[in-house]
PDB file of N, CA and C in Angstrom:
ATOM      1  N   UNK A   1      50.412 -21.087  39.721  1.00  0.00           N
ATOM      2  CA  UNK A   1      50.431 -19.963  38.820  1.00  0.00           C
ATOM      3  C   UNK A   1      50.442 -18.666  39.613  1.00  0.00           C
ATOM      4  N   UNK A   2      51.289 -17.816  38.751  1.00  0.00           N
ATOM      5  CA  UNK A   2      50.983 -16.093  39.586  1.00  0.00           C
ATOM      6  C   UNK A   2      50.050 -15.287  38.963  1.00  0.00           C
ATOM      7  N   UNK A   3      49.893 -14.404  40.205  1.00  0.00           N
ATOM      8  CA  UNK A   3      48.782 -13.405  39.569  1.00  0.00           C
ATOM      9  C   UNK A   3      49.311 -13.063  38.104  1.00  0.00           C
ATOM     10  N   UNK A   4      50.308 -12.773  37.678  1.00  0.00           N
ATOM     11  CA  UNK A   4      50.322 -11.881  36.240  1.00  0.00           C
ATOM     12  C   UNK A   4      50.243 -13.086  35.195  1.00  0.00           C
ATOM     13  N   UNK A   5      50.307 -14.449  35.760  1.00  0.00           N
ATOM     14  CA  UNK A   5      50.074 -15.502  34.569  1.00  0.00           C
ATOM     15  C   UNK A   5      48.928 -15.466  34.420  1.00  0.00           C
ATOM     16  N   UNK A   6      47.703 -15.526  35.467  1.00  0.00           N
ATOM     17  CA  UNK A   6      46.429 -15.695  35.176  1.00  0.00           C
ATOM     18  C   UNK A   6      46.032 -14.288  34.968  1.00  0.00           C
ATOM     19  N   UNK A   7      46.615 -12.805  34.956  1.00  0.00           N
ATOM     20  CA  UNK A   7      45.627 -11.743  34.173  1.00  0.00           C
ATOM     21  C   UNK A   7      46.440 -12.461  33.011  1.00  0.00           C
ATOM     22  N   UNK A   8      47.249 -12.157  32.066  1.00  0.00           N
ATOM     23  CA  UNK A   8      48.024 -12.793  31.254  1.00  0.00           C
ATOM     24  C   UNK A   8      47.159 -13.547  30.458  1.00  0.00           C
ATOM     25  N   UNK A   9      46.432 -15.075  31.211  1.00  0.00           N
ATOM     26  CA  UNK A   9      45.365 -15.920  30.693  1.00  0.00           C
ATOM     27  C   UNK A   9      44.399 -15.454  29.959  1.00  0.00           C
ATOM     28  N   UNK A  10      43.681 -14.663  30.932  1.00  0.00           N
ATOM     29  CA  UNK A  10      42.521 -13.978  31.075  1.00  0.00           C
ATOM     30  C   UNK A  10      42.508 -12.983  29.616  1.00  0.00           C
ATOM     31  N   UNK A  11      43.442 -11.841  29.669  1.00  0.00           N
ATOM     32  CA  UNK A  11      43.809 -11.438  28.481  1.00  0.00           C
ATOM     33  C   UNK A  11      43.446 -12.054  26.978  1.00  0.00           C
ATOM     34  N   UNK A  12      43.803 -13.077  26.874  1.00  0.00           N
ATOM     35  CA  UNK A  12      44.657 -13.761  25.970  1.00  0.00           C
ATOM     36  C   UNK A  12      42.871 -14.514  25.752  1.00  0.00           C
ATOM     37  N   UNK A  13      41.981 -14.286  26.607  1.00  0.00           N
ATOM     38  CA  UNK A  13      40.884 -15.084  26.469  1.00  0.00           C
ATOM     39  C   UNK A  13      40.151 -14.157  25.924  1.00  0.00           C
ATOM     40  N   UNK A  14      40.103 -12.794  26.490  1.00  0.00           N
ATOM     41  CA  UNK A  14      39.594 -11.628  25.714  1.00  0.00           C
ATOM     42  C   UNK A  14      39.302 -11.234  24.730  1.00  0.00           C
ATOM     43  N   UNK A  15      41.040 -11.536  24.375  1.00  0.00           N
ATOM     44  CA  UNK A  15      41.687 -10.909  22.858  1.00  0.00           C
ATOM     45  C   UNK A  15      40.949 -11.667  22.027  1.00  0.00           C
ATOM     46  N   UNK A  16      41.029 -13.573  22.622  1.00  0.00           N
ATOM     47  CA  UNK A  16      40.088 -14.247  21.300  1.00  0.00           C
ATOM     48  C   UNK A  16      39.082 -14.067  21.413  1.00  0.00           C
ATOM     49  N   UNK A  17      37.806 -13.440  22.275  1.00  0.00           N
ATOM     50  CA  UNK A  17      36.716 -13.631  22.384  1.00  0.00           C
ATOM     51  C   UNK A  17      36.233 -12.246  21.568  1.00  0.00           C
ATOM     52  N   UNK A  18      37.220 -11.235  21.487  1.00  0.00           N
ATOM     53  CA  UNK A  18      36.858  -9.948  20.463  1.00  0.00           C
ATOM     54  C   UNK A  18      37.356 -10.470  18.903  1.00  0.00           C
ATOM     55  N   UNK A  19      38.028 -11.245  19.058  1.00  0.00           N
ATOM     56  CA  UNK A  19      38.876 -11.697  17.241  1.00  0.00           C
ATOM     57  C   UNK A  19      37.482 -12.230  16.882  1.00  0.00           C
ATOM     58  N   UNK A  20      36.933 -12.777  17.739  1.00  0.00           N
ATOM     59  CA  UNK A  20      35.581 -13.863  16.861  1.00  0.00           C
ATOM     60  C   UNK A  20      34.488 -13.194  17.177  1.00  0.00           C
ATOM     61  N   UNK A  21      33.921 -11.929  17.710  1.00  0.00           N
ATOM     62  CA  UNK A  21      33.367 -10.853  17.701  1.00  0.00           C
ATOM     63  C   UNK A  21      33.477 -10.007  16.170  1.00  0.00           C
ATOM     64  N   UNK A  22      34.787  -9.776  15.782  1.00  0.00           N
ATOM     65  CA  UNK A  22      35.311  -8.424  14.728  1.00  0.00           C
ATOM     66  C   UNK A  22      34.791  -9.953  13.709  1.00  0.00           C
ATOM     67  N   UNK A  23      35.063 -10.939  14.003  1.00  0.00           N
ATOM     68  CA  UNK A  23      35.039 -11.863  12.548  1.00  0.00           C
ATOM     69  C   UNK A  23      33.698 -11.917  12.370  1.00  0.00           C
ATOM     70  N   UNK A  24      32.862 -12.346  13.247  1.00  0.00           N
ATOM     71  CA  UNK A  24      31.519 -12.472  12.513  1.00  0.00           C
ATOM     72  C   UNK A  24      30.616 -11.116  11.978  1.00  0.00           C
ATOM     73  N   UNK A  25      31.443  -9.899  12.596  1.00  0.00           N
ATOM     74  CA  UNK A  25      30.713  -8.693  11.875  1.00  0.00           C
ATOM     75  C   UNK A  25      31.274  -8.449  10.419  1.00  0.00           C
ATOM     76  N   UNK A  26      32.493  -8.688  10.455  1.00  0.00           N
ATOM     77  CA  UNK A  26      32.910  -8.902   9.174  1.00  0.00           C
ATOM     78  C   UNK A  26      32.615  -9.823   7.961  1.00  0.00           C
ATOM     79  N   UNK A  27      31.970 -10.983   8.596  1.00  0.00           N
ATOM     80  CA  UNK A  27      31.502 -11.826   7.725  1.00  0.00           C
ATOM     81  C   UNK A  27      30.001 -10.982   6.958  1.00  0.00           C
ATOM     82  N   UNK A  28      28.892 -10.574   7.939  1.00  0.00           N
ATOM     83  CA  UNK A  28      27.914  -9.654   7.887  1.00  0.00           C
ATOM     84  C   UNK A  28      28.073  -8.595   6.610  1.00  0.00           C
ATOM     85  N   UNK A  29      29.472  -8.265   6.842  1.00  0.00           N
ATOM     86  CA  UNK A  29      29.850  -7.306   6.477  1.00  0.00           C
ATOM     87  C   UNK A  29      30.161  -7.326   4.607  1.00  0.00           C
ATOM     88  N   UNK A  30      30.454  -8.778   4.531  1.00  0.00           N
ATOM     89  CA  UNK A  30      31.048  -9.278   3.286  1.00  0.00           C
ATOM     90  C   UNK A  30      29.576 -10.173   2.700  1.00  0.00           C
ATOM     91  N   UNK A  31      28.965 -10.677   3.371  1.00  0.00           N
ATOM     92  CA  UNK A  31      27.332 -10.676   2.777  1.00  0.00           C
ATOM     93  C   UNK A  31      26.626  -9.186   2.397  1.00  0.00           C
ATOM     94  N   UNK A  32      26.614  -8.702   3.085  1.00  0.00           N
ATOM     95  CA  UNK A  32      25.809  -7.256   2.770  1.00  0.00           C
ATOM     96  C   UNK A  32      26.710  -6.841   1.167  1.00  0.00           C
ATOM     97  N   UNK A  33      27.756  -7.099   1.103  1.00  0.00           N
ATOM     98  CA  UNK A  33      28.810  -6.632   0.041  1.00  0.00           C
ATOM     99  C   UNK A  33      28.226  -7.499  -1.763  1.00  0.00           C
ATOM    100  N   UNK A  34      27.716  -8.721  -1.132  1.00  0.00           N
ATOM    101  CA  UNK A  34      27.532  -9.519  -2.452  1.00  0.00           C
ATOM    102  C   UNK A  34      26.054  -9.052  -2.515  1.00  0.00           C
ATOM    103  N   UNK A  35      25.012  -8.443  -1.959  1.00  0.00           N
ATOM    104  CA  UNK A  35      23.857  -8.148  -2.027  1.00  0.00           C
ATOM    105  C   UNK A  35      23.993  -6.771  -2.736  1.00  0.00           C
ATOM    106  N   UNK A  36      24.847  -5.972  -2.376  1.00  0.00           N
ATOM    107  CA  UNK A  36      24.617  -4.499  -2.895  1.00  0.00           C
ATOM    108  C   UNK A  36      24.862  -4.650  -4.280  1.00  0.00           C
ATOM    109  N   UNK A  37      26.211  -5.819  -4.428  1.00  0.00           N
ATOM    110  CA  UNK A  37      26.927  -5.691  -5.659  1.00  0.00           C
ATOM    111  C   UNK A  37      25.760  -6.060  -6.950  1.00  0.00           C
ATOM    112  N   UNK A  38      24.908  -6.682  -6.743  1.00  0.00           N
ATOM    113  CA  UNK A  38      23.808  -7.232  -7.702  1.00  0.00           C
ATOM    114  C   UNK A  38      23.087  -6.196  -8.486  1.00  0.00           C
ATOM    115  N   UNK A  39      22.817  -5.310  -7.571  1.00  0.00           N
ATOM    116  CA  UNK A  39      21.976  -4.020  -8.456  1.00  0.00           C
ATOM    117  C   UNK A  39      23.095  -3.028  -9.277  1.00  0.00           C
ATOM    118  N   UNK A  40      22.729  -3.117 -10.253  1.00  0.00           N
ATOM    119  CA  UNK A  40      23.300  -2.478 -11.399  1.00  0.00           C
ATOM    120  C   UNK A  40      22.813  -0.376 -11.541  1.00  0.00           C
ATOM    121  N   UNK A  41      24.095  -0.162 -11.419  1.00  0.00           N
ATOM    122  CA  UNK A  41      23.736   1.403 -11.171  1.00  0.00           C
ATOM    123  C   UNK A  41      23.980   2.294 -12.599  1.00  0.00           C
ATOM    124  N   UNK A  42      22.426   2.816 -12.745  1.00  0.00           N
ATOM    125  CA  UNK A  42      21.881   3.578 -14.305  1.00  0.00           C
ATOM    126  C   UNK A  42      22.080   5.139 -13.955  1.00  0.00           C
ATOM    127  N   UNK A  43      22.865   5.385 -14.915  1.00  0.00           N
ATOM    128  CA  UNK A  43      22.777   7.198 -15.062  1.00  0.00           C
ATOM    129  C   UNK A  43      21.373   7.440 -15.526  1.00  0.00           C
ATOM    130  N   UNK A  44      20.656   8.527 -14.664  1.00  0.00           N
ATOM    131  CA  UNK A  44      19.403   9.010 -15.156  1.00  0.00           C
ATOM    132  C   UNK A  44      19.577  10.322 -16.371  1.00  0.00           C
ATOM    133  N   UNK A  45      19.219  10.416 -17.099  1.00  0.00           N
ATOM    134  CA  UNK A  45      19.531  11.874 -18.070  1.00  0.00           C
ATOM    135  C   UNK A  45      18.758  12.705 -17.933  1.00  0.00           C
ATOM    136  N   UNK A  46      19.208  13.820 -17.882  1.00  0.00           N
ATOM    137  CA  UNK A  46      18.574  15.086 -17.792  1.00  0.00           C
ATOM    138  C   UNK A  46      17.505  15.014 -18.428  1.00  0.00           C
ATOM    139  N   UNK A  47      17.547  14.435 -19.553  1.00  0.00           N
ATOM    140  CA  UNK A  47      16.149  14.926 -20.372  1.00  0.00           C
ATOM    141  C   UNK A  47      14.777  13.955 -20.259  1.00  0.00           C
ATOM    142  N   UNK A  48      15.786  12.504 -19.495  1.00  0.00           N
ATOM    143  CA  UNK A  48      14.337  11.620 -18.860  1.00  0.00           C
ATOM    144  C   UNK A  48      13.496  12.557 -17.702  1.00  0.00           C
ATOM    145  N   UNK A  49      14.568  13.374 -17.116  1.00  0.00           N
ATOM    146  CA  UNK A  49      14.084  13.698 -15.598  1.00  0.00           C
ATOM    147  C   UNK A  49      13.341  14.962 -16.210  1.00  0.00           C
ATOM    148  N   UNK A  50      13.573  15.348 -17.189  1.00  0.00           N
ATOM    149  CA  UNK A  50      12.539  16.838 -17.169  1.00  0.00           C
ATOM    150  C   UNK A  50      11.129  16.525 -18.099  1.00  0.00           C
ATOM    151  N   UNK A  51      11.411  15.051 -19.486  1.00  0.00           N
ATOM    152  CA  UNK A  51      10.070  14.761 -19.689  1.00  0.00           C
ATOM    153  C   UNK A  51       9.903  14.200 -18.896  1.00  0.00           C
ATOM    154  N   UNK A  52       9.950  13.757 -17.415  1.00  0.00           N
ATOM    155  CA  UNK A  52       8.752  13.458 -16.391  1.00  0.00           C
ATOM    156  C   UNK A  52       8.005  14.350 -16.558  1.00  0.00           C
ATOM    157  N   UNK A  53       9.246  15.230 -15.584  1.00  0.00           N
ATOM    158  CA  UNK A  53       8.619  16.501 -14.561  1.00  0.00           C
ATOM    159  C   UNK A  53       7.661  17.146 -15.903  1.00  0.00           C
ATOM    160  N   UNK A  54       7.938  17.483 -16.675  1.00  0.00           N
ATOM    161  CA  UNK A  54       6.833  17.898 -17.843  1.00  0.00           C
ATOM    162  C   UNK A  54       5.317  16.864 -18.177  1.00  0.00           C
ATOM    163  N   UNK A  55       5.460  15.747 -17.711  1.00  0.00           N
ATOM    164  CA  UNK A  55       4.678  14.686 -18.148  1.00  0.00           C
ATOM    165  C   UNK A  55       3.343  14.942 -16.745  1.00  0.00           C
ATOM    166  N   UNK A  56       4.219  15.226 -15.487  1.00  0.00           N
ATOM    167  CA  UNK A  56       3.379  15.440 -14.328  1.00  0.00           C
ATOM    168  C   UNK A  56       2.655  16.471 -14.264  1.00  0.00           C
ATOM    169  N   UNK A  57       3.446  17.335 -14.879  1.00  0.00           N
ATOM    170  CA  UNK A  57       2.592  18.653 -14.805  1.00  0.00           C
ATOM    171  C   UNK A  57       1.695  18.957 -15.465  1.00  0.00           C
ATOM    172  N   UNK A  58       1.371  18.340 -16.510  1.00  0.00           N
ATOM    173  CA  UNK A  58       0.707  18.473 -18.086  1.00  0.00           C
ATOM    174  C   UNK A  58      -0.595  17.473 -17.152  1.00  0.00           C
ATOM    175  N   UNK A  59      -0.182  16.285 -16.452  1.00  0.00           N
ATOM    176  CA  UNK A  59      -1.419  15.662 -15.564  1.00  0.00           C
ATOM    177  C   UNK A  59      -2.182  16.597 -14.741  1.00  0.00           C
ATOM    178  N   UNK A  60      -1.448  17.547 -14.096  1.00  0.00           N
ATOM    179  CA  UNK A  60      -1.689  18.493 -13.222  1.00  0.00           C
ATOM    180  C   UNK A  60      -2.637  19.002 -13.138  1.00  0.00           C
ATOM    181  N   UNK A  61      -1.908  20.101 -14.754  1.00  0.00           N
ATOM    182  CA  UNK A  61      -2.659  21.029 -15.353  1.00  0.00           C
ATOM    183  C   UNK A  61      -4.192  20.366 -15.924  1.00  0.00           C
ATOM    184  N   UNK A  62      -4.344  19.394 -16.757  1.00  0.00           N
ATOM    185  CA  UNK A  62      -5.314  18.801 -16.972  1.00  0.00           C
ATOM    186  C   UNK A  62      -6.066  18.889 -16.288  1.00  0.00           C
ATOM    187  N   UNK A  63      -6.183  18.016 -14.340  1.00  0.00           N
ATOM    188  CA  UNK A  63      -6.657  17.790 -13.489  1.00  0.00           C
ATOM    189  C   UNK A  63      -7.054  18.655 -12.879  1.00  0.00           C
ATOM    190  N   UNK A  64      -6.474  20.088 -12.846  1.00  0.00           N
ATOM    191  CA  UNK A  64      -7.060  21.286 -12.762  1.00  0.00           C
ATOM    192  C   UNK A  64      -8.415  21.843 -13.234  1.00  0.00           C
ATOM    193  N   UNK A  65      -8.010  21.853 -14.656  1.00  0.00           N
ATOM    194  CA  UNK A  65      -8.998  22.124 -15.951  1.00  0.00           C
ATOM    195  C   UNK A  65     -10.227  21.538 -15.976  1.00  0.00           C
ATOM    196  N   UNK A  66     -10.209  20.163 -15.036  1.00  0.00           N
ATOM    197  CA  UNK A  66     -11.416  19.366 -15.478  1.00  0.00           C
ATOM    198  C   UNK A  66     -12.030  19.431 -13.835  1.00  0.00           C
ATOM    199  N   UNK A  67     -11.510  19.897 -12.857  1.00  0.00           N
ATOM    200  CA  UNK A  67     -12.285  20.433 -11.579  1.00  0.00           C
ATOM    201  C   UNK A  67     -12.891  21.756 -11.705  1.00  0.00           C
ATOM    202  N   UNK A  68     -12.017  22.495 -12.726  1.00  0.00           N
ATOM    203  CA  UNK A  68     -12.930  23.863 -12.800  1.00  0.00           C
ATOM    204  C   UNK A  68     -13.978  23.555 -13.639  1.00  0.00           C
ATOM    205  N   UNK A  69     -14.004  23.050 -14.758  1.00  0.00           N
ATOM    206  CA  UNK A  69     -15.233  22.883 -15.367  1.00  0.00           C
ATOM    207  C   UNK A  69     -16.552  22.637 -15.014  1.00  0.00           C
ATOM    208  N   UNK A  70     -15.826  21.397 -13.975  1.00  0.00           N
ATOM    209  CA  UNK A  70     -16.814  20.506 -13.134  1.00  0.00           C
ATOM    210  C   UNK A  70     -17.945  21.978 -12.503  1.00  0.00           C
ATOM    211  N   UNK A  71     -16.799  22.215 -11.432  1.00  0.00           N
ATOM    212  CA  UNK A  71     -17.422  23.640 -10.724  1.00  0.00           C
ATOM    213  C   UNK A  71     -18.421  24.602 -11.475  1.00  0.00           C
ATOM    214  N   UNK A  72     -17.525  25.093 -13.007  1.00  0.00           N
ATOM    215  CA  UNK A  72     -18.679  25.916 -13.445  1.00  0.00           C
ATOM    216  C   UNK A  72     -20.103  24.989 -13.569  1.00  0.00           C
ATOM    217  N   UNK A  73     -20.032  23.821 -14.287  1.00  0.00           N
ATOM    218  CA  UNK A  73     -21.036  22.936 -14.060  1.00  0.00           C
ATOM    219  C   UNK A  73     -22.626  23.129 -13.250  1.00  0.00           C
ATOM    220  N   UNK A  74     -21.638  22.958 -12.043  1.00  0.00           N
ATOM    221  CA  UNK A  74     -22.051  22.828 -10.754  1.00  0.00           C
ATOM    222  C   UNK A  74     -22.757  24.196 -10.373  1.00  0.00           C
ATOM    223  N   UNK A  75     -22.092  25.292 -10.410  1.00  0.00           N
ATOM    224  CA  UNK A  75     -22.685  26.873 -10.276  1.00  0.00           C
ATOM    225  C   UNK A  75     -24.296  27.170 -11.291  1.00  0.00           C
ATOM    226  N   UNK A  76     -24.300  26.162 -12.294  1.00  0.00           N
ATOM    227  CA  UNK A  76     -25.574  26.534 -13.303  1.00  0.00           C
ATOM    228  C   UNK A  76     -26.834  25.919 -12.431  1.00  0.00           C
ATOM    229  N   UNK A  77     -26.212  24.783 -11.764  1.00  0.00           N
ATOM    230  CA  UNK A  77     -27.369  24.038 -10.915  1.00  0.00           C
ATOM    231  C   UNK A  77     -28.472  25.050  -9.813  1.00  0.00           C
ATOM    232  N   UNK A  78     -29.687  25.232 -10.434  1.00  0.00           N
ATOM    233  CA  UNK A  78     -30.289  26.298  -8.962  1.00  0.00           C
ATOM    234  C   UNK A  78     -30.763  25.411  -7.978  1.00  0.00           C
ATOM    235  N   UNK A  79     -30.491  25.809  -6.775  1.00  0.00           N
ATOM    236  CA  UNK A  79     -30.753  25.082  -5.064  1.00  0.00           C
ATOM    237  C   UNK A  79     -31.586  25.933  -4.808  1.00  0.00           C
ATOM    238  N   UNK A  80     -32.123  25.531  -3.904  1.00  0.00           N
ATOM    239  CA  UNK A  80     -33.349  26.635  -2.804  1.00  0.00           C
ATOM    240  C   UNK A  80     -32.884  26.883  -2.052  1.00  0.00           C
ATOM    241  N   UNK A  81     -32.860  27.822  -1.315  1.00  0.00           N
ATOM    242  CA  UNK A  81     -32.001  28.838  -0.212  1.00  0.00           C
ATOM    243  C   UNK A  81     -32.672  27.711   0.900  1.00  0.00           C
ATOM    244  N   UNK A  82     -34.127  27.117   1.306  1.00  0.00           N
ATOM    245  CA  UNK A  82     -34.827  26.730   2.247  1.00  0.00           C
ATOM    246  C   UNK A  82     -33.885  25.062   2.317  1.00  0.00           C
ATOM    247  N   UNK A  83     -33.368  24.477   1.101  1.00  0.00           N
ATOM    248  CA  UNK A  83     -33.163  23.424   1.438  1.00  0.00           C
ATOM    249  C   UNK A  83     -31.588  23.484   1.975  1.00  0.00           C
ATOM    250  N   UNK A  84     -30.680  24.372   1.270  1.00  0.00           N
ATOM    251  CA  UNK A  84     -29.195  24.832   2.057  1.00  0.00           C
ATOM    252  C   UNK A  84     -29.682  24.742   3.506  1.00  0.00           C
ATOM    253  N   UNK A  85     -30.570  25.374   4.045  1.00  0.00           N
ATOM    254  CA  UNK A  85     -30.681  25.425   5.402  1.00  0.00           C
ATOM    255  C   UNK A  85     -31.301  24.624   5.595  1.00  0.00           C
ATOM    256  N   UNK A  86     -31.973  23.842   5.249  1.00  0.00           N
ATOM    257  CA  UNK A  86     -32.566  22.630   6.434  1.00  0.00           C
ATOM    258  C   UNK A  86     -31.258  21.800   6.110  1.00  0.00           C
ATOM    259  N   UNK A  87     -30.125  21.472   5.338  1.00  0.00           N
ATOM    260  CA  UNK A  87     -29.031  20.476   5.158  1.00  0.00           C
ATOM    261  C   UNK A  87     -28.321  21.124   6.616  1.00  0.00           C
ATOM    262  N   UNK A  88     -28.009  21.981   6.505  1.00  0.00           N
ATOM    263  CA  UNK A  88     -27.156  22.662   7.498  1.00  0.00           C
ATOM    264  C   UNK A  88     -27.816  22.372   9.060  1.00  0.00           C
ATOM    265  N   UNK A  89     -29.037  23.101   9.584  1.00  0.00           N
ATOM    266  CA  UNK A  89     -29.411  22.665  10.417  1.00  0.00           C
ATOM    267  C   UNK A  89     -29.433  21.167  10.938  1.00  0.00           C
ATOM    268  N   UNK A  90     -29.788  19.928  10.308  1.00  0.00           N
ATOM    269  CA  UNK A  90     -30.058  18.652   9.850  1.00  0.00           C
ATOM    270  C   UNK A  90     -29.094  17.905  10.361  1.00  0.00           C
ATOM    271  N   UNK A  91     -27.477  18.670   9.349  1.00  0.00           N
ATOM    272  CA  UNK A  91     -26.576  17.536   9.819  1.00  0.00           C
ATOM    273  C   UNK A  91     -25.213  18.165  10.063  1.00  0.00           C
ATOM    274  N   UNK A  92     -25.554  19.748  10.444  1.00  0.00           N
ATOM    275  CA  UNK A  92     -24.313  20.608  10.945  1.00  0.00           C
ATOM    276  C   UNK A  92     -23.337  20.651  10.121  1.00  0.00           C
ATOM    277  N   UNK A  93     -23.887  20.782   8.929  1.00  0.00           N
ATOM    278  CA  UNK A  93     -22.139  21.007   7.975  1.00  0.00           C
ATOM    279  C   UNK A  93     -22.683  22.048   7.658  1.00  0.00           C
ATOM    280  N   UNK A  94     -21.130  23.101   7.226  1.00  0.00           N
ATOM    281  CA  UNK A  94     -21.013  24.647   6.311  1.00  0.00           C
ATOM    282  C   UNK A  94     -22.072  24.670   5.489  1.00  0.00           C
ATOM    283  N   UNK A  95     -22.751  25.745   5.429  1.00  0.00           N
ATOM    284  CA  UNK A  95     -23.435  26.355   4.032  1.00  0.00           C
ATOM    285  C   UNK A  95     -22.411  25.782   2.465  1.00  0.00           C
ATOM    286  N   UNK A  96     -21.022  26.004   2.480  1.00  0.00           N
ATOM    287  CA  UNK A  96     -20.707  25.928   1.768  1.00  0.00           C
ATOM    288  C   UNK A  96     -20.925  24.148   0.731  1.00  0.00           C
ATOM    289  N   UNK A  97     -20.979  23.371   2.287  1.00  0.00           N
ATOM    290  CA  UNK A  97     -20.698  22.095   1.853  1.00  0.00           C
ATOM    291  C   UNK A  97     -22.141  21.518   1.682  1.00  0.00           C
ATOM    292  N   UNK A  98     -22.977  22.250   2.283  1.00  0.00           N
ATOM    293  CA  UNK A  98     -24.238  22.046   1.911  1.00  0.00           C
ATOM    294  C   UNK A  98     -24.940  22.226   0.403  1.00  0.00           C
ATOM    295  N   UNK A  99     -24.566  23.538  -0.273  1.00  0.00           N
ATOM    296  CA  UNK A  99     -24.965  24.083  -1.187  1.00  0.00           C
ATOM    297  C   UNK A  99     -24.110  23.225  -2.153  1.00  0.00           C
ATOM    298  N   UNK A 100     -23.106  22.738  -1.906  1.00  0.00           N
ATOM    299  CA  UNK A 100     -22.101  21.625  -2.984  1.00  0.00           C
ATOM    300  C   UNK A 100     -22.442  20.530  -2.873  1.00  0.00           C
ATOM    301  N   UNK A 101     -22.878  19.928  -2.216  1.00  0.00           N
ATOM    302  CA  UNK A 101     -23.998  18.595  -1.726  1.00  0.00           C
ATOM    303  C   UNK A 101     -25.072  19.045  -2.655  1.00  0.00           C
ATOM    304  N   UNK A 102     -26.368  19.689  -2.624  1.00  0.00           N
ATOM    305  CA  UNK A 102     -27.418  19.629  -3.385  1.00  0.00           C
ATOM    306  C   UNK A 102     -27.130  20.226  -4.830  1.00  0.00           C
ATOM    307  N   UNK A 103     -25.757  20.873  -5.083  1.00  0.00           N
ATOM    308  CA  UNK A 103     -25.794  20.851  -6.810  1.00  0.00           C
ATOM    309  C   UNK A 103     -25.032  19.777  -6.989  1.00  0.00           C
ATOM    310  N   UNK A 104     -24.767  18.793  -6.562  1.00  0.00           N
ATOM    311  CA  UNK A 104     -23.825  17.514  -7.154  1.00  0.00           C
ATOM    312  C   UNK A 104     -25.438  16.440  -7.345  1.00  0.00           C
ATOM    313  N   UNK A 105     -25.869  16.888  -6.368  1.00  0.00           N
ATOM    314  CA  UNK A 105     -27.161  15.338  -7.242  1.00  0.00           C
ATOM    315  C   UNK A 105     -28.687  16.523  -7.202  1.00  0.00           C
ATOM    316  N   UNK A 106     -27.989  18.049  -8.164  1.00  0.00           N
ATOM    317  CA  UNK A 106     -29.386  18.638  -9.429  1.00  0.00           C
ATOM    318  C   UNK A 106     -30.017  19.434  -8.465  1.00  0.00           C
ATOM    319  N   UNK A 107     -30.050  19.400  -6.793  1.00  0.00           N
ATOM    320  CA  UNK A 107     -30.886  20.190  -6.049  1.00  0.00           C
ATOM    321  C   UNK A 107     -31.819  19.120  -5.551  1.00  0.00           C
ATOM    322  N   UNK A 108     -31.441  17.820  -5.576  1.00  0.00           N
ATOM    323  CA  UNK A 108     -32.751  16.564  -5.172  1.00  0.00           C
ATOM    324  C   UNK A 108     -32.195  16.672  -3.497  1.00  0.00           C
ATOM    325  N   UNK A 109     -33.062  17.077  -2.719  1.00  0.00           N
ATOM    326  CA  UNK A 109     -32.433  17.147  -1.178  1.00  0.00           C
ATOM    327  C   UNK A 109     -32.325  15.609  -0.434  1.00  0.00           C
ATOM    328  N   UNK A 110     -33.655  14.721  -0.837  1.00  0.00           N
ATOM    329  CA  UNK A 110     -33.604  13.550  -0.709  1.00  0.00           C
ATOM    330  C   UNK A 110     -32.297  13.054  -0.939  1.00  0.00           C
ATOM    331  N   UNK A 111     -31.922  12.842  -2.095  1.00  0.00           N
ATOM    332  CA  UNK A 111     -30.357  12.162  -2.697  1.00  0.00           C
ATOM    333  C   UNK A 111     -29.761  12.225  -1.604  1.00  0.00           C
ATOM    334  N   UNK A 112     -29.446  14.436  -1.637  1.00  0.00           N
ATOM    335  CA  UNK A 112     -28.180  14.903  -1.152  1.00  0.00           C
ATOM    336  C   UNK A 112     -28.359  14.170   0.570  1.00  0.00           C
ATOM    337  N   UNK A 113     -29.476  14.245   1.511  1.00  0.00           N
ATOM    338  CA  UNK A 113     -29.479  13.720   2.685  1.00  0.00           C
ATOM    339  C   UNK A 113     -29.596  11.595   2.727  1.00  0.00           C
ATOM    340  N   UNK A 114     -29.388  11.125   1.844  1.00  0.00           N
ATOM    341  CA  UNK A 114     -29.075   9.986   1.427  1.00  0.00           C
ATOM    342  C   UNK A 114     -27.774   9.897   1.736  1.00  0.00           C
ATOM    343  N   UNK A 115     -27.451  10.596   0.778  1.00  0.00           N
ATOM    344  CA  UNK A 115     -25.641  10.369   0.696  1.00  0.00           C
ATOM    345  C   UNK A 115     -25.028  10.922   1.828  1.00  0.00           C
ATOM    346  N   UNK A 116     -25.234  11.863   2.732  1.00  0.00           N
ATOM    347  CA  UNK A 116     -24.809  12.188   3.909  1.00  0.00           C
ATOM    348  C   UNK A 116     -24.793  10.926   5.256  1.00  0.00           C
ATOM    349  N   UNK A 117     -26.023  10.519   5.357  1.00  0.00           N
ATOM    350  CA  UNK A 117     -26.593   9.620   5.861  1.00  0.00           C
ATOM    351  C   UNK A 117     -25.616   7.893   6.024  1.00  0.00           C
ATOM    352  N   UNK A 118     -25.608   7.962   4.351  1.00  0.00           N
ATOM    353  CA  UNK A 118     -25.598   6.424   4.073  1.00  0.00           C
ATOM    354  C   UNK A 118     -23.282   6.887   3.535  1.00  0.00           C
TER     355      UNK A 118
END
């Protein structure tokens, strides 16, 4: 044989070794095709998509309404200025988170250093 028969060969071994390369991505290719085809594609309507968005917000707003309440709640509760500061000193959190700690369980400092604790 001459050199240009065996590149020639060689070639020709290539060519099939990419044909059955392109084929099995194509096969891939034609599975992925019967998987997509299964799900059935729904127009959404404008007016589903805005009573959501109206449905979420109305949760929102609610969820709002019932944290402020909470809060005013919470503001009627009287704390002792002495126990804000021994919470703070104690276990190094804000005044703020201190004073919201002892009106959530009435001003009982016990509780509130319970629940920090535990």
């Amino acid at each position: 044989m001459s050199q240009t028969d065996e590149i020639n060969d060689t070639d020709e071994v290539e060519d099939k070794q990419k044909q059955k390369k392109v084929t099995k991505h194509d096969g891939g290719a034609a599975d992925l095709e019967r998987v997509t085809d299964y799900a059935e594609e729904k127009e959404i309507s404008s007016a589903d998509i805005s009573s959501a968005v109206n449905m979420f917000g109305d949760k929102r707003s609610k969820e709002n309404e019932e944290k402020l309440a909470k809060e005013r709640e919470l503001q009627k509760i009287h704390v002792k200025k002495e126990d804000i500061e021994l919470i703070m000193n104690e276990t190094l959190i804000s005044k703020a988170q201190a004073e919201k700690l002892l009106r959530e369980h009435s001003g009982d400092i016990v509780a509130a250093l319970e629940e920090l604790i535990n």
